[in-house]
PDB file of N, CA and C in Angstrom:
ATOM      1  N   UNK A   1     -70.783 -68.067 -24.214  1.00  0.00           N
ATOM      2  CA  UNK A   1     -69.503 -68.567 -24.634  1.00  0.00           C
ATOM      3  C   UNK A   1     -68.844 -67.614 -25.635  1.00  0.00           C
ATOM      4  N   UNK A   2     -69.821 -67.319 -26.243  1.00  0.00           N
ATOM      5  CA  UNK A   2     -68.834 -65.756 -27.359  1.00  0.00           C
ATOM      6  C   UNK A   2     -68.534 -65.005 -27.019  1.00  0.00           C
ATOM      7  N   UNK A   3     -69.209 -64.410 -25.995  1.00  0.00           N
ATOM      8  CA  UNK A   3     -68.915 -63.312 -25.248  1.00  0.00           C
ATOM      9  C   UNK A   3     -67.703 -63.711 -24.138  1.00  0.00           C
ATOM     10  N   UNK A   4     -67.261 -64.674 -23.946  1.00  0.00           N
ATOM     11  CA  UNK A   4     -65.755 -65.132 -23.031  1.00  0.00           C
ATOM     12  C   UNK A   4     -64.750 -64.886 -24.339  1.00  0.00           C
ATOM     13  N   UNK A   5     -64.803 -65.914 -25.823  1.00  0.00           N
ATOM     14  CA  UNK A   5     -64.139 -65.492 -26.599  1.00  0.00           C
ATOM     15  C   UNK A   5     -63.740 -64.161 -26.822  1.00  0.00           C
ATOM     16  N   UNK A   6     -64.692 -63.611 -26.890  1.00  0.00           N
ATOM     17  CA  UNK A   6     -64.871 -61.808 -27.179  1.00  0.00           C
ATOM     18  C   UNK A   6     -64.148 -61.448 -26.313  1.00  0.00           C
ATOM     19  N   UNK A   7     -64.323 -61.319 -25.323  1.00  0.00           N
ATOM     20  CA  UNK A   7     -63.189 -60.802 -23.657  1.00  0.00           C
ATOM     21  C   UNK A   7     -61.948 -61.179 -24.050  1.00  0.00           C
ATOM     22  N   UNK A   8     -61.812 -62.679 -24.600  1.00  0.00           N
ATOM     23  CA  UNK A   8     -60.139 -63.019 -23.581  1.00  0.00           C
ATOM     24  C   UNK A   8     -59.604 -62.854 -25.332  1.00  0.00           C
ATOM     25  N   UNK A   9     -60.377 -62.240 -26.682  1.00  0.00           N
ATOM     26  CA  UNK A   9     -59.356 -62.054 -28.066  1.00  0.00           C
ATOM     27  C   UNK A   9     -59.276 -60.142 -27.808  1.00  0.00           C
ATOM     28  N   UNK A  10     -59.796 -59.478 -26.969  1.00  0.00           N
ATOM     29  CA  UNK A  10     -59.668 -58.098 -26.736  1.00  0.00           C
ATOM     30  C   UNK A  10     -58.366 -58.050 -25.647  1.00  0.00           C
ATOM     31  N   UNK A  11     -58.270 -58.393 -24.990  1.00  0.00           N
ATOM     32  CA  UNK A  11     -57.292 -58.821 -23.701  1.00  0.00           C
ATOM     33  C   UNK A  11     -56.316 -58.999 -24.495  1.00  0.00           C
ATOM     34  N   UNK A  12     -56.342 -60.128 -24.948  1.00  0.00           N
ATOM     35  CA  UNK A  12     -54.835 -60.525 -25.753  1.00  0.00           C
ATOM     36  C   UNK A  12     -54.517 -59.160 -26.533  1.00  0.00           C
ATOM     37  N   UNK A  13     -55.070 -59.029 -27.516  1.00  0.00           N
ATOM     38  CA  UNK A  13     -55.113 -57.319 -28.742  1.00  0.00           C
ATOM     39  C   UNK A  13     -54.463 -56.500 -27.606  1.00  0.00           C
ATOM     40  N   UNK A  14     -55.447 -56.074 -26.341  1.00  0.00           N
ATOM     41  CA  UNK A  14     -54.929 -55.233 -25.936  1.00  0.00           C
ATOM     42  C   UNK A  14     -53.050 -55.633 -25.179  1.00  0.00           C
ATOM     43  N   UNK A  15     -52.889 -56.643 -24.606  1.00  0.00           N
ATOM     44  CA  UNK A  15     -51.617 -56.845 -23.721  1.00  0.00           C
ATOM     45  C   UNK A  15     -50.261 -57.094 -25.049  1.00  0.00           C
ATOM     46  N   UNK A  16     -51.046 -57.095 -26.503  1.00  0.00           N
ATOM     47  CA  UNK A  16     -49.932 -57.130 -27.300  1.00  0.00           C
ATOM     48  C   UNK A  16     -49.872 -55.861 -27.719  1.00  0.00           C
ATOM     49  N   UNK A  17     -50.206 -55.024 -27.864  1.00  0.00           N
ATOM     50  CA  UNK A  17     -50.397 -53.815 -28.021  1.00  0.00           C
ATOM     51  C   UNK A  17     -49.267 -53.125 -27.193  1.00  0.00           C
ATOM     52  N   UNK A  18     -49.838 -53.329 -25.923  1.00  0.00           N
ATOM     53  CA  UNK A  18     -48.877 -52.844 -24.746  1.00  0.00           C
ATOM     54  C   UNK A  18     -47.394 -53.193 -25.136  1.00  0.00           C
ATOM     55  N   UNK A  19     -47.543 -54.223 -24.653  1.00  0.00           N
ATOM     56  CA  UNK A  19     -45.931 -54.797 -24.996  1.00  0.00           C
ATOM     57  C   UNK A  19     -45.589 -54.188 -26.867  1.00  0.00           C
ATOM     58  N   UNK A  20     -46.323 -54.383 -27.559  1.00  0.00           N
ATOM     59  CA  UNK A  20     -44.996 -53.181 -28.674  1.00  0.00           C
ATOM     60  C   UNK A  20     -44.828 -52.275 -28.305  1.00  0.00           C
ATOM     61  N   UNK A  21     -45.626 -51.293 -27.705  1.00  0.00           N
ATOM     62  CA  UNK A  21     -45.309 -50.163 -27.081  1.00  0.00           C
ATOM     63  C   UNK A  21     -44.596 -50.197 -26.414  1.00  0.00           C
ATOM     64  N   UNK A  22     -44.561 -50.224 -25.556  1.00  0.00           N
ATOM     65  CA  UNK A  22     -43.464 -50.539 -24.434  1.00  0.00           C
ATOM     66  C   UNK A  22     -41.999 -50.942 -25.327  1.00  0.00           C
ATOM     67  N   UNK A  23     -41.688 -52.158 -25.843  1.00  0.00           N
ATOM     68  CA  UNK A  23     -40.797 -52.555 -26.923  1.00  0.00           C
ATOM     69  C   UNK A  23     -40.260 -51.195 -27.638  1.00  0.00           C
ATOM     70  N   UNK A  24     -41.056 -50.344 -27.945  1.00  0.00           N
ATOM     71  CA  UNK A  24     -40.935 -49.598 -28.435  1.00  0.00           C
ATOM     72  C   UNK A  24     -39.837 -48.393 -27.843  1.00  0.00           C
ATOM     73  N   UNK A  25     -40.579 -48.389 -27.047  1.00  0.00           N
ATOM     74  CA  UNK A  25     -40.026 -46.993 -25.740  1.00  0.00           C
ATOM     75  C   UNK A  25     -39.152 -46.804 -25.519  1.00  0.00           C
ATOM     76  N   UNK A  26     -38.271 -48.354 -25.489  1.00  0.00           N
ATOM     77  CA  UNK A  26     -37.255 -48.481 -24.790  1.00  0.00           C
ATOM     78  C   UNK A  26     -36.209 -48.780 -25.820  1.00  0.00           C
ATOM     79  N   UNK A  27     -36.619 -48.978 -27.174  1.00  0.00           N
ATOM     80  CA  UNK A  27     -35.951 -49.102 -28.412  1.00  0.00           C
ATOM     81  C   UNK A  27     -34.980 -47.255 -28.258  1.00  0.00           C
ATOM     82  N   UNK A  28     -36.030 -46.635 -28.426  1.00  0.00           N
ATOM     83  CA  UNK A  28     -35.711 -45.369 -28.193  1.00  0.00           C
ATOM     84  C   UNK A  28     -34.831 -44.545 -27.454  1.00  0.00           C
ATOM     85  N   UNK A  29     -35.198 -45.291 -25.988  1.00  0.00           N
ATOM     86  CA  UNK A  29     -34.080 -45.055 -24.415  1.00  0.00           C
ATOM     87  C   UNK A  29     -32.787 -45.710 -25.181  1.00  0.00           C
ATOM     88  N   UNK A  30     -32.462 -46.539 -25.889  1.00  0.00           N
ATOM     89  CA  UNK A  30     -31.549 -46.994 -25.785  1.00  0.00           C
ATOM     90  C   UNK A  30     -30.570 -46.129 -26.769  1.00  0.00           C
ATOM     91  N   UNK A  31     -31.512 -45.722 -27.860  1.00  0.00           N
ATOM     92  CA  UNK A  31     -30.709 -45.363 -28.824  1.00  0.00           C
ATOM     93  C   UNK A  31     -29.811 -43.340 -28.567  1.00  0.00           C
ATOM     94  N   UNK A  32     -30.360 -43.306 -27.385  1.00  0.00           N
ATOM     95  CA  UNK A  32     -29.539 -42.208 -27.055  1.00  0.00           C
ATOM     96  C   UNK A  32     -29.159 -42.213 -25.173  1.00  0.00           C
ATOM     97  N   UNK A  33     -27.347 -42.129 -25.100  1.00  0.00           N
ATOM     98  CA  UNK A  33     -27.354 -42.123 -24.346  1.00  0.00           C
ATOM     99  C   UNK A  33     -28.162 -41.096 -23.422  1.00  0.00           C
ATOM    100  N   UNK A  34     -28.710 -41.611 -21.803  1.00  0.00           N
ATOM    101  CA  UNK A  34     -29.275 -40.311 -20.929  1.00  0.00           C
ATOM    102  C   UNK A  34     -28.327 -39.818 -20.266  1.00  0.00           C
ATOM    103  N   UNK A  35     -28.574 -38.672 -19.888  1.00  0.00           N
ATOM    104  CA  UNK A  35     -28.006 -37.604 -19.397  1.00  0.00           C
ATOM    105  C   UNK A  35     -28.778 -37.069 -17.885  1.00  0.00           C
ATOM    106  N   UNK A  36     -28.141 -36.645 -16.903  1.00  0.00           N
ATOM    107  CA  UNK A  36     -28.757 -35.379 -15.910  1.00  0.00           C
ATOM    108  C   UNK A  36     -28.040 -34.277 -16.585  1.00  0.00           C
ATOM    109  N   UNK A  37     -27.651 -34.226 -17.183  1.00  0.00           N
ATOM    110  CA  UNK A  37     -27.015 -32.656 -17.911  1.00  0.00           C
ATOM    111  C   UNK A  37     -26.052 -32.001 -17.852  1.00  0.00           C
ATOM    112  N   UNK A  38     -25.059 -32.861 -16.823  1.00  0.00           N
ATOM    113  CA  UNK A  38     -23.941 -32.250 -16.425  1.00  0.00           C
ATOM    114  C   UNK A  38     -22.923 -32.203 -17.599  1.00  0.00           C
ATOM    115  N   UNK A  39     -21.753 -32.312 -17.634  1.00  0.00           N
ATOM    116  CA  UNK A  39     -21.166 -32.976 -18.411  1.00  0.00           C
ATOM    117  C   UNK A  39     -20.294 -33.789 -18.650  1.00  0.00           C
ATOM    118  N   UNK A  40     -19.752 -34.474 -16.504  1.00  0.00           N
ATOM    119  CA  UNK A  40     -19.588 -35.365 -16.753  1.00  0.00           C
ATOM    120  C   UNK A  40     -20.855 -36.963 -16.718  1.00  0.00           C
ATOM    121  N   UNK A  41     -21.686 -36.419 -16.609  1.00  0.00           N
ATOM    122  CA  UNK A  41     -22.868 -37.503 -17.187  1.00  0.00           C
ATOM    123  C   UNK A  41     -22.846 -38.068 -18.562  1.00  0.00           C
ATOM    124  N   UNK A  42     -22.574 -37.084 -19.779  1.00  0.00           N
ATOM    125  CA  UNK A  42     -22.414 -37.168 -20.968  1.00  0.00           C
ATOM    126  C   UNK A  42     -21.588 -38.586 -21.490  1.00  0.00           C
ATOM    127  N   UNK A  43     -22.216 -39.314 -22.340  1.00  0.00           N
ATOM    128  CA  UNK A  43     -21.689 -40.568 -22.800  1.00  0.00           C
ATOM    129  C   UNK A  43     -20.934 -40.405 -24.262  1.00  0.00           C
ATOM    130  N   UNK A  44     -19.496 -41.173 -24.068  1.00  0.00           N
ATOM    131  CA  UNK A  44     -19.138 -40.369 -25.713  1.00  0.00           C
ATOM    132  C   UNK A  44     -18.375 -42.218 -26.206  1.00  0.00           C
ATOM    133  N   UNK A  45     -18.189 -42.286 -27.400  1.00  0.00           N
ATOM    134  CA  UNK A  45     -18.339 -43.353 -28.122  1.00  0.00           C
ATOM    135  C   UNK A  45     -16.750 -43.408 -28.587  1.00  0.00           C
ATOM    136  N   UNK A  46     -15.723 -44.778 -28.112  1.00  0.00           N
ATOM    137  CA  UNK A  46     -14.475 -45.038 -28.207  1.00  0.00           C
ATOM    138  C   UNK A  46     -14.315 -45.467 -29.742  1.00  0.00           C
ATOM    139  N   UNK A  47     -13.503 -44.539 -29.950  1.00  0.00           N
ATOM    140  CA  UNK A  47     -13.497 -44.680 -31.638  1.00  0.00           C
ATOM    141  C   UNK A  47     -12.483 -45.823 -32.280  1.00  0.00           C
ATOM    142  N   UNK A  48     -11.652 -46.731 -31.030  1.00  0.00           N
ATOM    143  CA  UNK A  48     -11.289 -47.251 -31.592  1.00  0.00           C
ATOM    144  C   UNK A  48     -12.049 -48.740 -30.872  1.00  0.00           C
ATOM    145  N   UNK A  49     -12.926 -49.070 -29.967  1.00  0.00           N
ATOM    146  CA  UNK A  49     -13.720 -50.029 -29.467  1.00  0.00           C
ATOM    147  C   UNK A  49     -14.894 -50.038 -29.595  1.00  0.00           C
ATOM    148  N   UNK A  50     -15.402 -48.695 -29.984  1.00  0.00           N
ATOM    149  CA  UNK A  50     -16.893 -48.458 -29.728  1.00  0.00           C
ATOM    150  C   UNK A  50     -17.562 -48.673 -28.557  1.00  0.00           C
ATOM    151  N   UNK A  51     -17.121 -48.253 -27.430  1.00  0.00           N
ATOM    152  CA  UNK A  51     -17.390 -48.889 -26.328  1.00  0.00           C
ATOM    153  C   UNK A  51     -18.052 -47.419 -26.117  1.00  0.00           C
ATOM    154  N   UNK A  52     -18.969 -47.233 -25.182  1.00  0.00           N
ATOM    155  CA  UNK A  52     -19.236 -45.835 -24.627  1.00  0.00           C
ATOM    156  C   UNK A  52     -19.219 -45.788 -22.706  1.00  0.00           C
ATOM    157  N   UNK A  53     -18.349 -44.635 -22.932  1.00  0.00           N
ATOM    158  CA  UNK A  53     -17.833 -44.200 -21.187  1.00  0.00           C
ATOM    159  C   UNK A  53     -17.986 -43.113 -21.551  1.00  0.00           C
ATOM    160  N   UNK A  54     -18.582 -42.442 -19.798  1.00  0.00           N
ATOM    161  CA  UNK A  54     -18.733 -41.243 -19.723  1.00  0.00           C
ATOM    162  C   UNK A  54     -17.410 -40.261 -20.295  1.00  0.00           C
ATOM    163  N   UNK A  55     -17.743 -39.376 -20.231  1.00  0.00           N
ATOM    164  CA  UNK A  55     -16.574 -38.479 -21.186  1.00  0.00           C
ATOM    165  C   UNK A  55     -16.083 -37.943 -19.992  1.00  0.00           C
ATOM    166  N   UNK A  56     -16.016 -37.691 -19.017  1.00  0.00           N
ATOM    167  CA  UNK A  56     -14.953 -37.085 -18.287  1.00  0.00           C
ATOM    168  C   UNK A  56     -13.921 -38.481 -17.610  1.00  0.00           C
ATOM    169  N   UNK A  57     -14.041 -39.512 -18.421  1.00  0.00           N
ATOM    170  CA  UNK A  57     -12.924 -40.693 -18.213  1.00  0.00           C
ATOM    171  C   UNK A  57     -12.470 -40.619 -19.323  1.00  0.00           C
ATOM    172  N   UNK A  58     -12.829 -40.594 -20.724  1.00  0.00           N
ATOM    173  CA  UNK A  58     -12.510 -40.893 -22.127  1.00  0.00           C
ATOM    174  C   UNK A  58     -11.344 -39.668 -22.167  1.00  0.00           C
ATOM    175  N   UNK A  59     -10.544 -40.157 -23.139  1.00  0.00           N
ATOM    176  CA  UNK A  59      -9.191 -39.591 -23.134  1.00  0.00           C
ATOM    177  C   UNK A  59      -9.445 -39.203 -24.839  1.00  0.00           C
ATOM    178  N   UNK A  60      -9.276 -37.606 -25.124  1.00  0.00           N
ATOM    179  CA  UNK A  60      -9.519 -37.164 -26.026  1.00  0.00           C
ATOM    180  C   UNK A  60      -8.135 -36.621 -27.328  1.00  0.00           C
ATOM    181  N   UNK A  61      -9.082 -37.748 -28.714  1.00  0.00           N
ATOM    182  CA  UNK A  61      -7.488 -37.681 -29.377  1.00  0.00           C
ATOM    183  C   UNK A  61      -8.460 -37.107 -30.682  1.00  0.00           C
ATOM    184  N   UNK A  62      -7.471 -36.446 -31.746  1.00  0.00           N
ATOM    185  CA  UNK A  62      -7.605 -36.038 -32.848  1.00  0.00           C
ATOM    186  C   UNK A  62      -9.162 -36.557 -33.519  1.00  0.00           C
ATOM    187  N   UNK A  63      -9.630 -37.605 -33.489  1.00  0.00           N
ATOM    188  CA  UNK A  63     -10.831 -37.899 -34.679  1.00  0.00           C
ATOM    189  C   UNK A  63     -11.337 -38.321 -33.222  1.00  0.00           C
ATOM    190  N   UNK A  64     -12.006 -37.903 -31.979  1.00  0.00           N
ATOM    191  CA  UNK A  64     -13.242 -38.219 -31.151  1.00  0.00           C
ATOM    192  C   UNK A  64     -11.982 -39.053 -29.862  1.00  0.00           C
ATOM    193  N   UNK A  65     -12.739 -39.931 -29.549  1.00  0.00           N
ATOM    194  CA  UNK A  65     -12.052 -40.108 -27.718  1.00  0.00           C
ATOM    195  C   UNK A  65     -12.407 -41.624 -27.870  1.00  0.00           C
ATOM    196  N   UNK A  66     -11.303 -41.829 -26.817  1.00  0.00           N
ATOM    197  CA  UNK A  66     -10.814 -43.499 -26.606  1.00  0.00           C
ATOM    198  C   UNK A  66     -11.105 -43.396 -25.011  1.00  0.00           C
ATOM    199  N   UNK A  67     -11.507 -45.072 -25.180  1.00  0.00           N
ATOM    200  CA  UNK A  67     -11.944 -45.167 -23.465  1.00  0.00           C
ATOM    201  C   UNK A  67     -10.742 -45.694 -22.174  1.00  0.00           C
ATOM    202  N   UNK A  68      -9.176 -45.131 -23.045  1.00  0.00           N
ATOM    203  CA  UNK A  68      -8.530 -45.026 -21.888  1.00  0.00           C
ATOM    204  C   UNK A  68      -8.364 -46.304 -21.386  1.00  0.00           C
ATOM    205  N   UNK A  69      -8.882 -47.341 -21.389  1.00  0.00           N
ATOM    206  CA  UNK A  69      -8.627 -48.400 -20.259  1.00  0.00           C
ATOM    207  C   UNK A  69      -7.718 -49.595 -21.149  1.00  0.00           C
ATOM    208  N   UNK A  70      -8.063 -49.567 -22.227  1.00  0.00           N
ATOM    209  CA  UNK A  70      -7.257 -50.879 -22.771  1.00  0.00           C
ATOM    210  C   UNK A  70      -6.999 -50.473 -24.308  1.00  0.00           C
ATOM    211  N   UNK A  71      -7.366 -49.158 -24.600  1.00  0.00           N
ATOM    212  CA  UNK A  71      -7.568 -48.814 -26.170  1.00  0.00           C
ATOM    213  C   UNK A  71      -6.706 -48.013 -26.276  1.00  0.00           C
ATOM    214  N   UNK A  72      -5.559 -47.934 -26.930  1.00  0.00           N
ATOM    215  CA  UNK A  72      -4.419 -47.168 -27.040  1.00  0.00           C
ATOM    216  C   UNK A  72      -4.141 -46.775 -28.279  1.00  0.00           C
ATOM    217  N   UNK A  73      -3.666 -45.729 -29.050  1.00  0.00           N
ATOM    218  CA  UNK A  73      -3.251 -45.758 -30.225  1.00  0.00           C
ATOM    219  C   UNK A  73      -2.452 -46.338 -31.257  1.00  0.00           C
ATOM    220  N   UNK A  74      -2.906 -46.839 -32.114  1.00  0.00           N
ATOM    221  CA  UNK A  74      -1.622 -47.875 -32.475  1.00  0.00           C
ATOM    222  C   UNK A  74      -0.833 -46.771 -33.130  1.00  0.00           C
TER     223      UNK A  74
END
């Protein structure tokens, strides 16, 4: 019977383990847009929505780029 305890409190350790990791990983993926390298792949950040669209849609003004669709200069 200890030895089942023993198994299924290593199991758990290990599948929580995993999952922060993992949690982790993707904390990371998120915090930079990905790229294939081109440049219209490149993700750029609407300075007046904060919205992020690829940059060969974003419409480029004095302090960084607006995403063009509903964000206009006041």
């Amino acid at each position: 019977m200890a030895k089942l305890l023993l198994l299924v409190a290593i199991v758990i350790v290990v599948a929580l383990l995993a999952r922060h990791l993992f949690a982790k990983k993707q904390a990371q993926g998120q915090a930079a847009p990905r790229s294939d390298g081109t440049e219209e792949a490149k993700l750029v950040r609407c300075v007046e929505c904060g919205a992020f669209v690829p940059k060969a849609e974003a419409v480029a003004v004095g302090n960084g780029f607006r995403c063009g669709a509903g964000c206009k200069p006041h």
